[in-house]
C-alpha atoms as a PDB file:
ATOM      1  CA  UNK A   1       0.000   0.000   0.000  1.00  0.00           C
ATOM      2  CA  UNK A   2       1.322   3.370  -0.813  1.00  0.00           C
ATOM      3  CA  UNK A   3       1.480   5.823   1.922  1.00  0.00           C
ATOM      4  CA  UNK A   4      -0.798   8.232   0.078  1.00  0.00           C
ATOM      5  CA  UNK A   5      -3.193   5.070  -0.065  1.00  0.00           C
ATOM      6  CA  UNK A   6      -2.871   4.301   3.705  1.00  0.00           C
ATOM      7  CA  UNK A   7      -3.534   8.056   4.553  1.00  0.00           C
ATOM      8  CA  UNK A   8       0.303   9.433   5.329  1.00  0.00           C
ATOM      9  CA  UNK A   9       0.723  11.963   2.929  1.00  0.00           C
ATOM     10  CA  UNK A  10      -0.936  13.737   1.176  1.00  0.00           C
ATOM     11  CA  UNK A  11      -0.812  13.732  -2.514  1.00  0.00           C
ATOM     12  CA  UNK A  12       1.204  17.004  -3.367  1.00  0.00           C
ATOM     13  CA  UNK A  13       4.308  17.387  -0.968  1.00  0.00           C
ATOM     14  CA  UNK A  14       5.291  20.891   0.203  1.00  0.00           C
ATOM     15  CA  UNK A  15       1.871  21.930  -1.648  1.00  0.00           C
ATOM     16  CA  UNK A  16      -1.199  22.858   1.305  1.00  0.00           C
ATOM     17  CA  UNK A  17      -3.247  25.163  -0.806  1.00  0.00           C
ATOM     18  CA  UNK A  18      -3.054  22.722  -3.419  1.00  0.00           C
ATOM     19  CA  UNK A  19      -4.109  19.851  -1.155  1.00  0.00           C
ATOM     20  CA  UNK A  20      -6.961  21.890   0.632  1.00  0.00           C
ATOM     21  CA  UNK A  21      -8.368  23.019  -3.075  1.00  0.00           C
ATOM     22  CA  UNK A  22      -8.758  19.526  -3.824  1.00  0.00           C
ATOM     23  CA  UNK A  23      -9.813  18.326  -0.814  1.00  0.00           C
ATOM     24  CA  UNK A  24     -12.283  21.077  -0.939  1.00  0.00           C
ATOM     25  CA  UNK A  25     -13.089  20.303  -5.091  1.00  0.00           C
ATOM     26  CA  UNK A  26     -13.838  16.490  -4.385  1.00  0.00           C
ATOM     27  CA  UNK A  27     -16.120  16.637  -1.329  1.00  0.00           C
ATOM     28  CA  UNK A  28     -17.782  19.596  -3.089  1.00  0.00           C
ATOM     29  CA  UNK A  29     -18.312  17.213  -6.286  1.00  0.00           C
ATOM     30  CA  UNK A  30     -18.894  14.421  -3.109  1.00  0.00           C
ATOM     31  CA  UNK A  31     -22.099  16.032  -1.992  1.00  0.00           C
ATOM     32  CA  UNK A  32     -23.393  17.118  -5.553  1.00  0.00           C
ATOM     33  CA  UNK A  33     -23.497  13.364  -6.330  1.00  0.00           C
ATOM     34  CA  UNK A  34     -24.648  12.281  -3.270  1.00  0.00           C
ATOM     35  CA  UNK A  35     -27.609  14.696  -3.729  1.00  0.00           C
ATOM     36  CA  UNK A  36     -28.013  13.846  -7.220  1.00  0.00           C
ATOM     37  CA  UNK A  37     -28.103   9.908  -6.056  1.00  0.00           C
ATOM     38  CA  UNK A  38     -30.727  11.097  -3.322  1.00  0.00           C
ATOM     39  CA  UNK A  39     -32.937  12.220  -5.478  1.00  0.00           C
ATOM     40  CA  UNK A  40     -32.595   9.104  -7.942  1.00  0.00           C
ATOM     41  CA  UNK A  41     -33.544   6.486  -5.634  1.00  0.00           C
ATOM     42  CA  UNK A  42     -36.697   8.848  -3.540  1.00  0.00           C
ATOM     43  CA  UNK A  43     -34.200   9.428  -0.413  1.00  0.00           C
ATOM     44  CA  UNK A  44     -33.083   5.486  -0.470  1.00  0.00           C
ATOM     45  CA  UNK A  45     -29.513   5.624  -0.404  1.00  0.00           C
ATOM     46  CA  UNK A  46     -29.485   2.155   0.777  1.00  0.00           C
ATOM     47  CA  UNK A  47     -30.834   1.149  -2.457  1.00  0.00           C
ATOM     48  CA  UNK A  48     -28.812   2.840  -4.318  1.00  0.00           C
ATOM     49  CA  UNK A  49     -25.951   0.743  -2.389  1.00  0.00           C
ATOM     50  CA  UNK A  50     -27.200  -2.484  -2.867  1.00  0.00           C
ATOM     51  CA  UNK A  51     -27.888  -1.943  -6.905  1.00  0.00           C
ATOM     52  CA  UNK A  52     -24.754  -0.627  -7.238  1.00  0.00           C
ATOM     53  CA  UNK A  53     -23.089  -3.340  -5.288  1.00  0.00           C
ATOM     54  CA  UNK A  54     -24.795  -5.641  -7.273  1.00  0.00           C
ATOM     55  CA  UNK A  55     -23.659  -4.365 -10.175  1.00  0.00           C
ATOM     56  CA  UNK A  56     -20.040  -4.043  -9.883  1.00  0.00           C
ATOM     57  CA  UNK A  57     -20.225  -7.858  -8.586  1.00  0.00           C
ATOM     58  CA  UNK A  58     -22.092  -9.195 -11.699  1.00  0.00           C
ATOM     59  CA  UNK A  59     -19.606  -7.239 -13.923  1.00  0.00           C
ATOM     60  CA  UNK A  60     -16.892  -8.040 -12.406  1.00  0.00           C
ATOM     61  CA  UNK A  61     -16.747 -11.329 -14.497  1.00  0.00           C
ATOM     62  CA  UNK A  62     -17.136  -9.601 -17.530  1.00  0.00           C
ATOM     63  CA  UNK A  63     -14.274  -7.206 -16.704  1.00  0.00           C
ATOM     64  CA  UNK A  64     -11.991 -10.596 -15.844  1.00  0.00           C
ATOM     65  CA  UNK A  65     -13.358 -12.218 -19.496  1.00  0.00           C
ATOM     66  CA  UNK A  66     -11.940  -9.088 -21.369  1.00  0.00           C
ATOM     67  CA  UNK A  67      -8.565  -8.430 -19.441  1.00  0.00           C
ATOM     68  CA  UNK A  68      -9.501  -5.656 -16.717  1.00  0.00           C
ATOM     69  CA  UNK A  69     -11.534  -1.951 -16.683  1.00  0.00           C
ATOM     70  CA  UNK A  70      -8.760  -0.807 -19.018  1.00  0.00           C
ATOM     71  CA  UNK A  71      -9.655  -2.906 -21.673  1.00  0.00           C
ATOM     72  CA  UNK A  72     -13.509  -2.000 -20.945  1.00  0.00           C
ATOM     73  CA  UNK A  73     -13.878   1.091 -23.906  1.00  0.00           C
ATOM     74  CA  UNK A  74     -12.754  -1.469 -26.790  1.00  0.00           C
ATOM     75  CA  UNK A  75     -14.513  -4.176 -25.927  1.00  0.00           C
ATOM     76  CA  UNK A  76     -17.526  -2.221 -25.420  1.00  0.00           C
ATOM     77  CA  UNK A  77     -16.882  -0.573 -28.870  1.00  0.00           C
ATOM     78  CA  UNK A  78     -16.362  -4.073 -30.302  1.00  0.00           C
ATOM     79  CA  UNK A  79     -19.246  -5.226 -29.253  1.00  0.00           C
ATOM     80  CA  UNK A  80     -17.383  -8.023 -26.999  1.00  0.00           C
ATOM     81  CA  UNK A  81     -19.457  -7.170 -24.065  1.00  0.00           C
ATOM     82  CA  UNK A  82     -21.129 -10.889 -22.949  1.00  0.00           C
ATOM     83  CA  UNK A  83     -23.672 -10.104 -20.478  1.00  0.00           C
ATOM     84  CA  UNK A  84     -23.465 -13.969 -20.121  1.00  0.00           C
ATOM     85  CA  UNK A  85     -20.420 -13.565 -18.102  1.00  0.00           C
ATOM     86  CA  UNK A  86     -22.299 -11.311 -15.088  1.00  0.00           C
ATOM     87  CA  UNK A  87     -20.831 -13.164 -11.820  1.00  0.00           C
ATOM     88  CA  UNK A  88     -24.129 -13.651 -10.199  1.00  0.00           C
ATOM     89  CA  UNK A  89     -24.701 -12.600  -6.566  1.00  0.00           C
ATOM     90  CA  UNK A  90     -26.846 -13.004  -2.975  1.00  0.00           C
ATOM     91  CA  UNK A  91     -28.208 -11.199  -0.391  1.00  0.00           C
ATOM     92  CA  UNK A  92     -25.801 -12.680   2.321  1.00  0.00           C
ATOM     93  CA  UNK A  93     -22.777 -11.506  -0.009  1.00  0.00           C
ATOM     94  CA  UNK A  94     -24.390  -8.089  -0.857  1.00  0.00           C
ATOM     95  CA  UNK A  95     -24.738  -7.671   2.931  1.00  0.00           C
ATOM     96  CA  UNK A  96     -21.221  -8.694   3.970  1.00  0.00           C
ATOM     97  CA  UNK A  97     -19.540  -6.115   1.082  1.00  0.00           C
ATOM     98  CA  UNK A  98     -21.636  -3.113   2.267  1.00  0.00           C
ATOM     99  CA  UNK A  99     -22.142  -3.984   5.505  1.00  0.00           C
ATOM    100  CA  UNK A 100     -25.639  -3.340   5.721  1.00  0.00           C
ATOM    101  CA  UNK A 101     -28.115  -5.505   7.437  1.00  0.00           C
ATOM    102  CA  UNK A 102     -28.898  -8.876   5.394  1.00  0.00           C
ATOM    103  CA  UNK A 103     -32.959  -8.376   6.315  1.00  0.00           C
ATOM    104  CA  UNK A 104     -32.577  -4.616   4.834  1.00  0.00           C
ATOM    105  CA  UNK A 105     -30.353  -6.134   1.766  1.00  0.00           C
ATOM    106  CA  UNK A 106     -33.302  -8.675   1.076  1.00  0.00           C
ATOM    107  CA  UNK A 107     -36.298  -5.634   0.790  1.00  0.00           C
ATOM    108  CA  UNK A 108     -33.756  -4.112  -1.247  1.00  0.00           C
ATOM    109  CA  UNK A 109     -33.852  -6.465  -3.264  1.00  0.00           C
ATOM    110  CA  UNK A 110     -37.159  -6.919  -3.375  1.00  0.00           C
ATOM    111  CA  UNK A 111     -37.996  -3.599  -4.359  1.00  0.00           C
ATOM    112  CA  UNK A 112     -35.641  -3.572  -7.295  1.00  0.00           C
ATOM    113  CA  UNK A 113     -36.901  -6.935  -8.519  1.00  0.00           C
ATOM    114  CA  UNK A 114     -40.516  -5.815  -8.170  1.00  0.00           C
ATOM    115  CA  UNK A 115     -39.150  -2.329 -10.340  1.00  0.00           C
ATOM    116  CA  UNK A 116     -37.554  -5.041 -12.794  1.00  0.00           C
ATOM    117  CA  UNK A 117     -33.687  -3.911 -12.259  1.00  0.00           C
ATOM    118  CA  UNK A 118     -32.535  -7.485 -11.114  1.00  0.00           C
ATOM    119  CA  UNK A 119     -33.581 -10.580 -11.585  1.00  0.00           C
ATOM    120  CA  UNK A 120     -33.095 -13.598 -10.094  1.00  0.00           C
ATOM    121  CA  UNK A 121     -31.183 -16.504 -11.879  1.00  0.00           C
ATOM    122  CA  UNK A 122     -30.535 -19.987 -10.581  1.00  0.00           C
ATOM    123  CA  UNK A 123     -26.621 -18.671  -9.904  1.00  0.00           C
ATOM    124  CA  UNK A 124     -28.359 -15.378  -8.136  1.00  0.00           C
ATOM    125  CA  UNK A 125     -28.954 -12.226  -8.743  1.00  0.00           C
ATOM    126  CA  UNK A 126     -27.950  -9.982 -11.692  1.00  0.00           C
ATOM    127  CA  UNK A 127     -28.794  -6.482 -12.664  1.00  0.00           C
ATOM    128  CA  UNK A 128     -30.660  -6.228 -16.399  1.00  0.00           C
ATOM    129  CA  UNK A 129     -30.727  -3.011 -18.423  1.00  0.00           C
ATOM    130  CA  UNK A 130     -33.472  -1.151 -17.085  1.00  0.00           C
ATOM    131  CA  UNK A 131     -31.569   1.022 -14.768  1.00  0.00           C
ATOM    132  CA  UNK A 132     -29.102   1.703 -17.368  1.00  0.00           C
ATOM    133  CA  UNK A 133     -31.259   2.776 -19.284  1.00  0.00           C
ATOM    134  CA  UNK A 134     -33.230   4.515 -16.379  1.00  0.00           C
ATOM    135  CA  UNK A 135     -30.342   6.271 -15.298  1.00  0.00           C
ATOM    136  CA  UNK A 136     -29.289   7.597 -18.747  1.00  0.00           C
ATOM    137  CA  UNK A 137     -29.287  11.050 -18.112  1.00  0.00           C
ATOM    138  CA  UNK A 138     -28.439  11.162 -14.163  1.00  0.00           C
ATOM    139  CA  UNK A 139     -25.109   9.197 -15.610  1.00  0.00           C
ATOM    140  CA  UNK A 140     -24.812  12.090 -18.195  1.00  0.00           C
ATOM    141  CA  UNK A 141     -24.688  14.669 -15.869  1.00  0.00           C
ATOM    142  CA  UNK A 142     -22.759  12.903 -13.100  1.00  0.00           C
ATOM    143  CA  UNK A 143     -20.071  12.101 -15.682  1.00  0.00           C
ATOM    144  CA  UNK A 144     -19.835  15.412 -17.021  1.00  0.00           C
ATOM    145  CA  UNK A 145     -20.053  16.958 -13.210  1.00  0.00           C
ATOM    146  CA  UNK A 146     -17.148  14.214 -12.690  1.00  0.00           C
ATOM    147  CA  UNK A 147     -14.857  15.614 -15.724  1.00  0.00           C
ATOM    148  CA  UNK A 148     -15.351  19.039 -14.633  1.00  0.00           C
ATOM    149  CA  UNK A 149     -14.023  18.767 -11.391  1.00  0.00           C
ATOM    150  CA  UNK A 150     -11.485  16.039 -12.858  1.00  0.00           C
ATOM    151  CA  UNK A 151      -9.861  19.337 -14.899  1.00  0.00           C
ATOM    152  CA  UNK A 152     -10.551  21.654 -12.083  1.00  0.00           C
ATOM    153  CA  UNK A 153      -8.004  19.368  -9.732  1.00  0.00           C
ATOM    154  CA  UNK A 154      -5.914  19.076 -13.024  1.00  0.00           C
ATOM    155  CA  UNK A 155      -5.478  22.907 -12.540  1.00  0.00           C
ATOM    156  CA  UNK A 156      -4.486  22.829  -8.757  1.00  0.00           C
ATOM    157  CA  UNK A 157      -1.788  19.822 -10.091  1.00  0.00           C
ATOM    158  CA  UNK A 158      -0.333  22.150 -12.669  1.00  0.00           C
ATOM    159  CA  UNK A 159       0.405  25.142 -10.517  1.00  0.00           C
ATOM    160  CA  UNK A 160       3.659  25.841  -9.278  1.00  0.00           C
ATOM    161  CA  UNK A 161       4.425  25.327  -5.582  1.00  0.00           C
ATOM    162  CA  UNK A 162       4.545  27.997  -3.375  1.00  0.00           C
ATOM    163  CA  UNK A 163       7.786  27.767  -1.473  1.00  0.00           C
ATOM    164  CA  UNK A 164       7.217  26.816   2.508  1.00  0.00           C
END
C-alpha cells in the first residue's frame, strides 16, 4: 500500500493550498453526487448501495473475461461485451460487502426486482438493463459533473508550488 493510499501523505508534498483546493473540489463534487443519487432512488440511499453493489459484482466477471476496466472502452466498442459472463450474486454476499443488514439487503432487493432492475437466476442475482437505461441522463450529468471537477483538480496539479 502506498502511503498516500494508507492516509500518510498527502498527494502534493510541500503543496497545502493545493491539497486543501482539492480536498475542498472532491467533497464539493462528493455532496453534488450524493444529492443527485438522493434524489434518484426517492431518499433510499441504501438502495442505491445495494444496486450498485450488485452491479459491480455481476460485472466483475465480464471485466476478468476481457482483461480488466482498461480494456472495458474497446470491448464495449467491439461489441465483446457478454452479459453472459455477469458473476451472479446473494443477499448474504451483498450484505457482507456493504455492511448493511442482510434483512434490509433482502427488501432491497425486493424492491428492485418488483421495479424489474434485477432478476433472479438460478446462480443469483444480476442487474438487467433497465436502470441503465433509467439512469441515462443522471449518468450524463454525473459524468460530465465528474470531468469538470477532474480538470478543475488538473489545474491545482499544474500550478507551481509555493515555497514553505
Amino acid at each position: 500500500m502506498s502511503k498516500l493510499a494508507a492516509g500518510r501523505a498527502t498527494p502534493f508534498p510541500g503543496r497545502r493550498e493545493a491539497h486543501a483546493s482539492a480536498v475542498l473540489a472532491v467533497n464539493l463534487y462528493l455532496t453534488r453526487y450524493l444529492g443527485r443519487l438522493s434524489k434518484a432512488f426517492a431518499g433510499d440511499v441504501s438502495e442505491a448501495i445495494v444496486l450498485g453493489e450488485i452491479a459491480h459484482h455481476n460485472v466483475s466477471g465480464v471485466l476478468a473475461e476481457i482483461g480488466g476496466l482498461p480494456k472495458l472502452h474497446e470491448a464495449v466498442a467491439s461489441g465483446r461485451i457478454n452479459r453472459h459472463a455477469y458473476l451472479p450474486t446473494n443477499a448474504f454476499s451483498i450484505a457482507q460487502a456493504t455492511g448493511i443488514p442482510r434483512q434490509t439487503v433482502r427488501r432491497k432487493i425486493a424492491s428492485l426486482t418488483k421495479r424489474g432492475w434485477l432478476r433472479a437466476t438460478p446462480g443469483g442475482l444480476v442487474v438487467t438493463a433497465a436502470p441503465y437505461e433509467h439512469f441515462r441522463d443522471f449518468n450524463r450529468a454525473n459524468i460530465a459533473d465528474f470531468l469538470a471537477t477532474a480538470q478543475t483538480l488538473l489545474g491545482f496539479l499544474s500550478e507551481p508550488a509555493n515555497p514553505q
